[in-house]
C-alpha atoms as a PDB file:
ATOM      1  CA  UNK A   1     128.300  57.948  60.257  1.00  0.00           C
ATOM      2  CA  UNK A   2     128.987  55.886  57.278  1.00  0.00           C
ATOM      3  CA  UNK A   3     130.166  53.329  59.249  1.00  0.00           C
ATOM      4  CA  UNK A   4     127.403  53.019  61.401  1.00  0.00           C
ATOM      5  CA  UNK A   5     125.132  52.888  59.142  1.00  0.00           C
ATOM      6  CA  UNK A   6     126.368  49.761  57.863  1.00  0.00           C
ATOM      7  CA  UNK A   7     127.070  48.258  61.125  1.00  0.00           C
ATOM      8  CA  UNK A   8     122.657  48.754  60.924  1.00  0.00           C
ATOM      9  CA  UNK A   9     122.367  47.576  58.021  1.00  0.00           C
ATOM     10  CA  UNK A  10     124.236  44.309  58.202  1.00  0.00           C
ATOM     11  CA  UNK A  11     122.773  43.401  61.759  1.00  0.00           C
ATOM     12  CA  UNK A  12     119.604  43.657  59.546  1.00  0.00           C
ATOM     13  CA  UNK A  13     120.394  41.466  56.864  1.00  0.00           C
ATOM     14  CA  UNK A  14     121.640  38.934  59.438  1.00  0.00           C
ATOM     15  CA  UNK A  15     118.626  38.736  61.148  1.00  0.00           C
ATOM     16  CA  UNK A  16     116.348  38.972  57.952  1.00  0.00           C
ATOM     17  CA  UNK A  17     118.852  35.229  57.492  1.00  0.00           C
ATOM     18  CA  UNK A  18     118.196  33.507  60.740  1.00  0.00           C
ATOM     19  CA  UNK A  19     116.252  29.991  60.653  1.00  0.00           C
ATOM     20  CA  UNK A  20     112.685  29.828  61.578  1.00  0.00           C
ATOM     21  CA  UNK A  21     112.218  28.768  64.785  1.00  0.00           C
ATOM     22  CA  UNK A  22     110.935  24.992  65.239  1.00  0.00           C
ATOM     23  CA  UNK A  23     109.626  25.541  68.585  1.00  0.00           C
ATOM     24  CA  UNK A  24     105.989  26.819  69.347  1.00  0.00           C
ATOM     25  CA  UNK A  25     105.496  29.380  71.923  1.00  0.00           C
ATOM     26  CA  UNK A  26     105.821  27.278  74.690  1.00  0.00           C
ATOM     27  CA  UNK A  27     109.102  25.811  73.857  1.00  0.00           C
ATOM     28  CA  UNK A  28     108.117  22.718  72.786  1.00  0.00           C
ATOM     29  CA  UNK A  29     109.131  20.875  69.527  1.00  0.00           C
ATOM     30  CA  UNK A  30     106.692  21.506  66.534  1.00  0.00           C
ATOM     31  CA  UNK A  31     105.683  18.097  64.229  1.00  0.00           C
ATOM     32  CA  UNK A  32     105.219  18.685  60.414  1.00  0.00           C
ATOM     33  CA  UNK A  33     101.939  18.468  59.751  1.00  0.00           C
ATOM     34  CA  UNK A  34     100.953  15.519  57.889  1.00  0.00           C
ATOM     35  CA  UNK A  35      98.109  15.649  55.396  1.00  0.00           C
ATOM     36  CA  UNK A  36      94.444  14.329  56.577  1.00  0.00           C
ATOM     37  CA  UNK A  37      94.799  11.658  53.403  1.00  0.00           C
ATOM     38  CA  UNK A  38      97.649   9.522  54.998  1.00  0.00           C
ATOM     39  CA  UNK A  39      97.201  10.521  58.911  1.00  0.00           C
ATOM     40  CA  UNK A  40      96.751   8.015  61.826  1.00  0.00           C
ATOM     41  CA  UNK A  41      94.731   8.876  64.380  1.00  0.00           C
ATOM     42  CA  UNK A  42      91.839   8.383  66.580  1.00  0.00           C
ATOM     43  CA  UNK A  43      89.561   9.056  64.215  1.00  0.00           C
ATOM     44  CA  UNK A  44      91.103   6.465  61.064  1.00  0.00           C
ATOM     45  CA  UNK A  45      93.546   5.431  59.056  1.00  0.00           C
ATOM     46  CA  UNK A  46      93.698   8.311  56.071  1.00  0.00           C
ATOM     47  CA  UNK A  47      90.049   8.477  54.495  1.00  0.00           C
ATOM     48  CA  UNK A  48      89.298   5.100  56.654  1.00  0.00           C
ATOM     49  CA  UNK A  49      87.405   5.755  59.715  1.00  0.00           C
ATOM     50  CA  UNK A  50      86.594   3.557  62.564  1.00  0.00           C
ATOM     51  CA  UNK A  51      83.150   4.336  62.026  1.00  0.00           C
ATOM     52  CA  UNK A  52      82.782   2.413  58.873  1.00  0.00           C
ATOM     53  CA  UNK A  53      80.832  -0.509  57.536  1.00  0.00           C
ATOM     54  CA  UNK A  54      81.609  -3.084  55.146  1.00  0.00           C
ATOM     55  CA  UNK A  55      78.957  -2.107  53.552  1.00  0.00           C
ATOM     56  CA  UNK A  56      80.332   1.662  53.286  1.00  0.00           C
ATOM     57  CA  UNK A  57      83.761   0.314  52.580  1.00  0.00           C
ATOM     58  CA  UNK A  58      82.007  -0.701  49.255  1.00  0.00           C
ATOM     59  CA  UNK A  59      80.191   2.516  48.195  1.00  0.00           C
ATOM     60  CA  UNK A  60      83.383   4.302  48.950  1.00  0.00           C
ATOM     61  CA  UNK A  61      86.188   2.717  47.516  1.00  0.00           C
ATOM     62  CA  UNK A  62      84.421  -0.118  45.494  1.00  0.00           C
ATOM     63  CA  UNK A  63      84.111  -4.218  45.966  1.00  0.00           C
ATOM     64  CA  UNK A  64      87.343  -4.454  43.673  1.00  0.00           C
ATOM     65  CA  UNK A  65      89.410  -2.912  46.233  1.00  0.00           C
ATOM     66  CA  UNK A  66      87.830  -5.403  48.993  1.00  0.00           C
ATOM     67  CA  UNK A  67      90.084  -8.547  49.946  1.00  0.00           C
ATOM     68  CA  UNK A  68      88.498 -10.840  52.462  1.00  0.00           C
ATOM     69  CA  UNK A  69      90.526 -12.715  55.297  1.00  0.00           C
ATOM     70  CA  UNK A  70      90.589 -14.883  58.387  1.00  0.00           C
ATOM     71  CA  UNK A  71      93.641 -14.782  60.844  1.00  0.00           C
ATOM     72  CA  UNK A  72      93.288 -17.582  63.501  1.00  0.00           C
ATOM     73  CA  UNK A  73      93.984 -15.466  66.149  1.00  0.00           C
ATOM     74  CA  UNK A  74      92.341 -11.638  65.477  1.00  0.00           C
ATOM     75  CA  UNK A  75      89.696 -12.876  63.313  1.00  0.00           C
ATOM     76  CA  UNK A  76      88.022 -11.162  60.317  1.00  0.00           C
ATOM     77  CA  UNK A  77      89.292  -8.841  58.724  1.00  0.00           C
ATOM     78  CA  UNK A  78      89.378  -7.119  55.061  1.00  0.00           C
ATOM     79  CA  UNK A  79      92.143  -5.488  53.428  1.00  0.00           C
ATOM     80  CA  UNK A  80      91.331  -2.662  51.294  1.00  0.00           C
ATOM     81  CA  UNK A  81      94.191  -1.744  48.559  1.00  0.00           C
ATOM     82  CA  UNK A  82      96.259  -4.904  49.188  1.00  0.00           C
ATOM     83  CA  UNK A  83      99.767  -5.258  48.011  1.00  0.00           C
ATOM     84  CA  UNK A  84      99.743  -1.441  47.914  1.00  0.00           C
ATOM     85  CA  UNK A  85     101.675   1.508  50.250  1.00  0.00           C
ATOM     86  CA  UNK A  86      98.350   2.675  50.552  1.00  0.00           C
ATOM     87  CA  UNK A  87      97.092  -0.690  51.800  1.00  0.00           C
ATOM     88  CA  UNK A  88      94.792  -0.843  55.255  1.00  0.00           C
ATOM     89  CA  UNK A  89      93.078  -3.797  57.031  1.00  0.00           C
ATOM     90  CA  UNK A  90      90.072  -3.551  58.563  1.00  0.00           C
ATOM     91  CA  UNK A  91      89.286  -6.108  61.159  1.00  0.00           C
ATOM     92  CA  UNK A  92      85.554  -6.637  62.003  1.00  0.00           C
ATOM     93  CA  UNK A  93      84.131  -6.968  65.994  1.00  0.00           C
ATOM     94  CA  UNK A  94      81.481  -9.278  64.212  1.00  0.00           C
ATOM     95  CA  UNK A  95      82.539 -13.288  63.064  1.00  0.00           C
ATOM     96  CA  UNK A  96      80.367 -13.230  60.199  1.00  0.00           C
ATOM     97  CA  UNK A  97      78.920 -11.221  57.571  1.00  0.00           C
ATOM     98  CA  UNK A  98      77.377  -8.908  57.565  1.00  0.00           C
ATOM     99  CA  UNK A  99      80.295  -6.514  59.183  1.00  0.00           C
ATOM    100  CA  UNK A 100      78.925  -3.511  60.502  1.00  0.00           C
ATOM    101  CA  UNK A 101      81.782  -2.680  63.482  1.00  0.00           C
ATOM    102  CA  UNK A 102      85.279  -2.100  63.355  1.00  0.00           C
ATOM    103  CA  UNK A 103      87.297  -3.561  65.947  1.00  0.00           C
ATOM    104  CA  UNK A 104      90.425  -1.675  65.134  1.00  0.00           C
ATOM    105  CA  UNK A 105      92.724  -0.767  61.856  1.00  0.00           C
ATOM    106  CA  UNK A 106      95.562  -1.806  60.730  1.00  0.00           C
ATOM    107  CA  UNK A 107      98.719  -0.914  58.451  1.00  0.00           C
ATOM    108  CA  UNK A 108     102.086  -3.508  57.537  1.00  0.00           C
ATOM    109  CA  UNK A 109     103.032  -2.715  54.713  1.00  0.00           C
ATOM    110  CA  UNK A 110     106.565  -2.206  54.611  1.00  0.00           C
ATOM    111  CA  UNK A 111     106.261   1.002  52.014  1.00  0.00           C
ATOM    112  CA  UNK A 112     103.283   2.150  54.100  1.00  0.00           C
ATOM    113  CA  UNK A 113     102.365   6.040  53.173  1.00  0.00           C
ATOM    114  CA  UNK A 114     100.467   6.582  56.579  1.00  0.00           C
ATOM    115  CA  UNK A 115     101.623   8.169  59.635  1.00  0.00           C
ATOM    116  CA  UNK A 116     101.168   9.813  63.026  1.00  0.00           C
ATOM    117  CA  UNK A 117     101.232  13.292  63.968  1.00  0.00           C
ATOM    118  CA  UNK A 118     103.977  12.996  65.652  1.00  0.00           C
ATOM    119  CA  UNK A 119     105.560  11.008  62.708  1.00  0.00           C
ATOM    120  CA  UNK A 120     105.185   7.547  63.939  1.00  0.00           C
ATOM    121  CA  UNK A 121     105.200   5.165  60.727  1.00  0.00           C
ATOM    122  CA  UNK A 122     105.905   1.306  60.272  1.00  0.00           C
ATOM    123  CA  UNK A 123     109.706   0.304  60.047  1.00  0.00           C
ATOM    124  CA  UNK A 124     110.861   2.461  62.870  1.00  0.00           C
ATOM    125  CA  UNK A 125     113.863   1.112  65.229  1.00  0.00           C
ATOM    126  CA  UNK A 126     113.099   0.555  69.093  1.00  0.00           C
ATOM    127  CA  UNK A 127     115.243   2.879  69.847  1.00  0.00           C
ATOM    128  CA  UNK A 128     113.350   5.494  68.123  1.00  0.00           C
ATOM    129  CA  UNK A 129     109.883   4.778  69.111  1.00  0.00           C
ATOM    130  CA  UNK A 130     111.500   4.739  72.913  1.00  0.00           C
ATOM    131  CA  UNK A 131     112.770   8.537  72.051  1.00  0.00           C
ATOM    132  CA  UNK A 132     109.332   9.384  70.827  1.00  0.00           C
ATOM    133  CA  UNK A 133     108.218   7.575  74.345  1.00  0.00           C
ATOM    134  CA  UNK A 134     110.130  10.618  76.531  1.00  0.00           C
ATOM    135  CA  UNK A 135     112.431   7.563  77.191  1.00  0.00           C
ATOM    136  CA  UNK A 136     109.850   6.123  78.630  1.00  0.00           C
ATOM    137  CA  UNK A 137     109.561   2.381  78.088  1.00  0.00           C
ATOM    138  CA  UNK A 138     107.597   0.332  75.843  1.00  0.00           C
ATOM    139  CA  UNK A 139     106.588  -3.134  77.397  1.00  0.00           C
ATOM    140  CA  UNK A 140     105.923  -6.069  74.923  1.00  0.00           C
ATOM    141  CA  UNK A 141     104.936  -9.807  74.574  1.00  0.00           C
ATOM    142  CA  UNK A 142     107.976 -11.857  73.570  1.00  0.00           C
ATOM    143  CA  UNK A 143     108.718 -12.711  69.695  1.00  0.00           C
ATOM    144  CA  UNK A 144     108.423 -16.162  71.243  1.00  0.00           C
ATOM    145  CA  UNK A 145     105.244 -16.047  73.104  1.00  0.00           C
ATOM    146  CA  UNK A 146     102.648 -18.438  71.540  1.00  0.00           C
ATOM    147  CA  UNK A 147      99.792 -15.832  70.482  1.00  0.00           C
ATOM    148  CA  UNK A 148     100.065 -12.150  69.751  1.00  0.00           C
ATOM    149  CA  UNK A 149     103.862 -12.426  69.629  1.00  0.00           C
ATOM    150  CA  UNK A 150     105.395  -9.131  70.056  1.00  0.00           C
ATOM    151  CA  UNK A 151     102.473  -7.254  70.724  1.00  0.00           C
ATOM    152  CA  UNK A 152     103.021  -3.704  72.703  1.00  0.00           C
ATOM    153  CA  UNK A 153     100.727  -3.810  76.017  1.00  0.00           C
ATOM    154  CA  UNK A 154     101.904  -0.566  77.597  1.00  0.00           C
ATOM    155  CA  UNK A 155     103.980   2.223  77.052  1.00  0.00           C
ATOM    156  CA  UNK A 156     104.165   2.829  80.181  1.00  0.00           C
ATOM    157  CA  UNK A 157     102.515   6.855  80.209  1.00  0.00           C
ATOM    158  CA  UNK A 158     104.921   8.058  77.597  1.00  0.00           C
ATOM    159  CA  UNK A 159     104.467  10.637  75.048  1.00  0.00           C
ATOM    160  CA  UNK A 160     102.854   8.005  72.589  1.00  0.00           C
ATOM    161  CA  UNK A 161     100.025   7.097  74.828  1.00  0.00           C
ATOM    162  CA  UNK A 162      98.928  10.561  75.685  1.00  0.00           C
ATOM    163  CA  UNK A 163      99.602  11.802  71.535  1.00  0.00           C
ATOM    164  CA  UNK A 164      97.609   8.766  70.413  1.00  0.00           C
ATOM    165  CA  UNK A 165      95.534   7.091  73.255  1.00  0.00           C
ATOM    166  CA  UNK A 166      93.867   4.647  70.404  1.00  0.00           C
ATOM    167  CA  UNK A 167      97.026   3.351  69.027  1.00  0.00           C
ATOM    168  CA  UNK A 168      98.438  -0.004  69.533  1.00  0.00           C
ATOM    169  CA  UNK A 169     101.141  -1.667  67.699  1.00  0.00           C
ATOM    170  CA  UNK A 170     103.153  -4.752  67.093  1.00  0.00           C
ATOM    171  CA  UNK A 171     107.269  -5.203  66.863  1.00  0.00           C
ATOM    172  CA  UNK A 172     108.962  -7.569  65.014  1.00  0.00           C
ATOM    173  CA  UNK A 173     112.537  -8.934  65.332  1.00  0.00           C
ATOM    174  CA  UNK A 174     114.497  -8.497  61.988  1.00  0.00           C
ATOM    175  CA  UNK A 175     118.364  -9.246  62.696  1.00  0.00           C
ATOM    176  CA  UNK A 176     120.480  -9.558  65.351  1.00  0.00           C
ATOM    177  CA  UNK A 177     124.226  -9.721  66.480  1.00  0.00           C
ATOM    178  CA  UNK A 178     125.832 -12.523  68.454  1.00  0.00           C
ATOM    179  CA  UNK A 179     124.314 -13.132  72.109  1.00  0.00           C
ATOM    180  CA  UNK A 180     125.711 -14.868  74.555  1.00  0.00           C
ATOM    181  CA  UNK A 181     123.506 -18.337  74.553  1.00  0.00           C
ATOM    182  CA  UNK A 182     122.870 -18.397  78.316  1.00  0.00           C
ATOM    183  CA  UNK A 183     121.167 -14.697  78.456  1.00  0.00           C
ATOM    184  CA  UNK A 184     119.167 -15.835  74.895  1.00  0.00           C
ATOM    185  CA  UNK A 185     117.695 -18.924  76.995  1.00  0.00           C
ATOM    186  CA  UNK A 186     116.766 -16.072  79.447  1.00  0.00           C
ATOM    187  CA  UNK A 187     115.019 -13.898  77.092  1.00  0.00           C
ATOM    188  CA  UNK A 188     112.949 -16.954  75.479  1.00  0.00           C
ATOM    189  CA  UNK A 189     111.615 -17.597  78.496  1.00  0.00           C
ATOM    190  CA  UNK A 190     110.323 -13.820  79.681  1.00  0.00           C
ATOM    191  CA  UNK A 191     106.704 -13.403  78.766  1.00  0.00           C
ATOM    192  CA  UNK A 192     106.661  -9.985  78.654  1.00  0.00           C
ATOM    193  CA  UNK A 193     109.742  -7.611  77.626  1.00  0.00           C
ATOM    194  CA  UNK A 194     110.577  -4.215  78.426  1.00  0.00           C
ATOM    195  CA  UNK A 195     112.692  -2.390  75.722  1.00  0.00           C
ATOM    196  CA  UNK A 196     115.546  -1.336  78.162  1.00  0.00           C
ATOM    197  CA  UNK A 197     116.824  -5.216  78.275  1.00  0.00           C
ATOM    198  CA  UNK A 198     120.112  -5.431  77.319  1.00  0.00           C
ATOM    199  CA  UNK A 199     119.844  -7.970  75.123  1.00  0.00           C
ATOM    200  CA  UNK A 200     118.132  -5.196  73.036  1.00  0.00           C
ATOM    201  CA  UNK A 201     121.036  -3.929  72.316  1.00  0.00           C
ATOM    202  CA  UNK A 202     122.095  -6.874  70.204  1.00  0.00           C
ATOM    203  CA  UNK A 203     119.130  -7.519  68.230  1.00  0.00           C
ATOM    204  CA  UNK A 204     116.873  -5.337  65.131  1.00  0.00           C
ATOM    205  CA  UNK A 205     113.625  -4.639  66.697  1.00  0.00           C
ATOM    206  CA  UNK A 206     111.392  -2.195  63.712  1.00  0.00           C
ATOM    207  CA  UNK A 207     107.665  -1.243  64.318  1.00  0.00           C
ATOM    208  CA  UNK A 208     105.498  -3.805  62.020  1.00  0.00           C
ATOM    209  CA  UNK A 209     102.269  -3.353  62.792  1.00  0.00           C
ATOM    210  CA  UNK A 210     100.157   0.000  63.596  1.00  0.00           C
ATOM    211  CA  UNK A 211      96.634  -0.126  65.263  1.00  0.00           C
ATOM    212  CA  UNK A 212      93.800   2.140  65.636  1.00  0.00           C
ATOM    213  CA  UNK A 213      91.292   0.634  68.242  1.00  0.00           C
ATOM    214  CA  UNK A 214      87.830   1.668  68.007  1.00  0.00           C
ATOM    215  CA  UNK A 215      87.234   2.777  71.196  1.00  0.00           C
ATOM    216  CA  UNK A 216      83.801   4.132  70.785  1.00  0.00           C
END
């Protein structure tokens, strides 16, 4: 009897012990949730919505925050908090002032707080993002296209696209190891890459760039 009642009471304690499962009811993985103040999604970048004005940008974080820019090939934009992990740009459908509609959002910042639900975040590896994908694909313009140089046009109906239909991004090449030189002069010359190349496997590719269009 005394025996048995320890063989109870031990079962007990070892299941009082097990881990918490990280799987909801369905089966399916469960994502940390990630506070409102530093979440990407469709609705904004942390406290910045896609529903914002300049001129609301300035009553809520105030004209001291404000950097104005021009880039040649996505137009205006302003960076709130620059030179900061909490740092955004905002880039303006308009050409000039005054800026009432966002186009989409931005974060590049190599430090950058922000984040997806699903724990997207600038500096991730290909091969990560293509996990995060279902091993799905992502499709890109080449590092040496002319304009909008690594660029991500599709990704191809993987888990991404359906967790965050406003997102775009851009990828950046930041090392590599030796290539053979005749399947490099190949790779210059594709337009558009898809991340199962092989060549892949030989060079750095990290997430640089995270968008939020405004698709409203």
């Amino acid at each position: 009897m005394k025996y048995f009642f320890c063989s109870i009471l031990l079962a007990g304690l070892m299941s009082c012990q097990q881990p918490s499962s990280n799987k909801d009811a369905a089966g399916q993985s469960k994502e940390a949730k990630i506070d409102s103040s530093i979440l990407i999604s469709c609705d904004g970048i942390g406290e910045i919505k896609t529903n914002i004005s300049y001129a609301d940008l300035e009553q809520k974080v105030g004209a001291k925050a404000l950097t104005a820019h021009e880039n040649t090939i996505y137009g205006r934009f302003t960076t709130i908090w620059e030179n900061t992990p909490k740092a955004i740009n905002v880039y303006w459908k308009e050409k000039t002032a005054p800026f009432k509609t966002v186009d989409y959002l931005e974060v590049v910042d190599p430090a950058s707080v922000y984040r997806t639900a699903d724990s997207l975040q600038i500096g991730m590896g290909l091969r990560d993002l293509v996990r995060k994908n279902e091993n799905m694909p992502l499709t890109f313009r080449n590092f040496y296209a002319t304009e909008k140089s690594g660029l991500i046009t599709s990704f191809n109906n993987g888990a991404i696209a359906r967790n965050n239909p406003c997102l775009a991004g851009v990828l950046e090449w930041s090392s590599q190891e030796n290539v053979y030189k005749d399947q490099y002069e190949a790779f210059k010359k594709q337009e558009f890459v898809e991340s199962y190349e092989k060549i892949l496997d030989r060079i750095e590719v990290n997430l640089s760039a995270i968008r939020i269009l405004n698709k409203q």
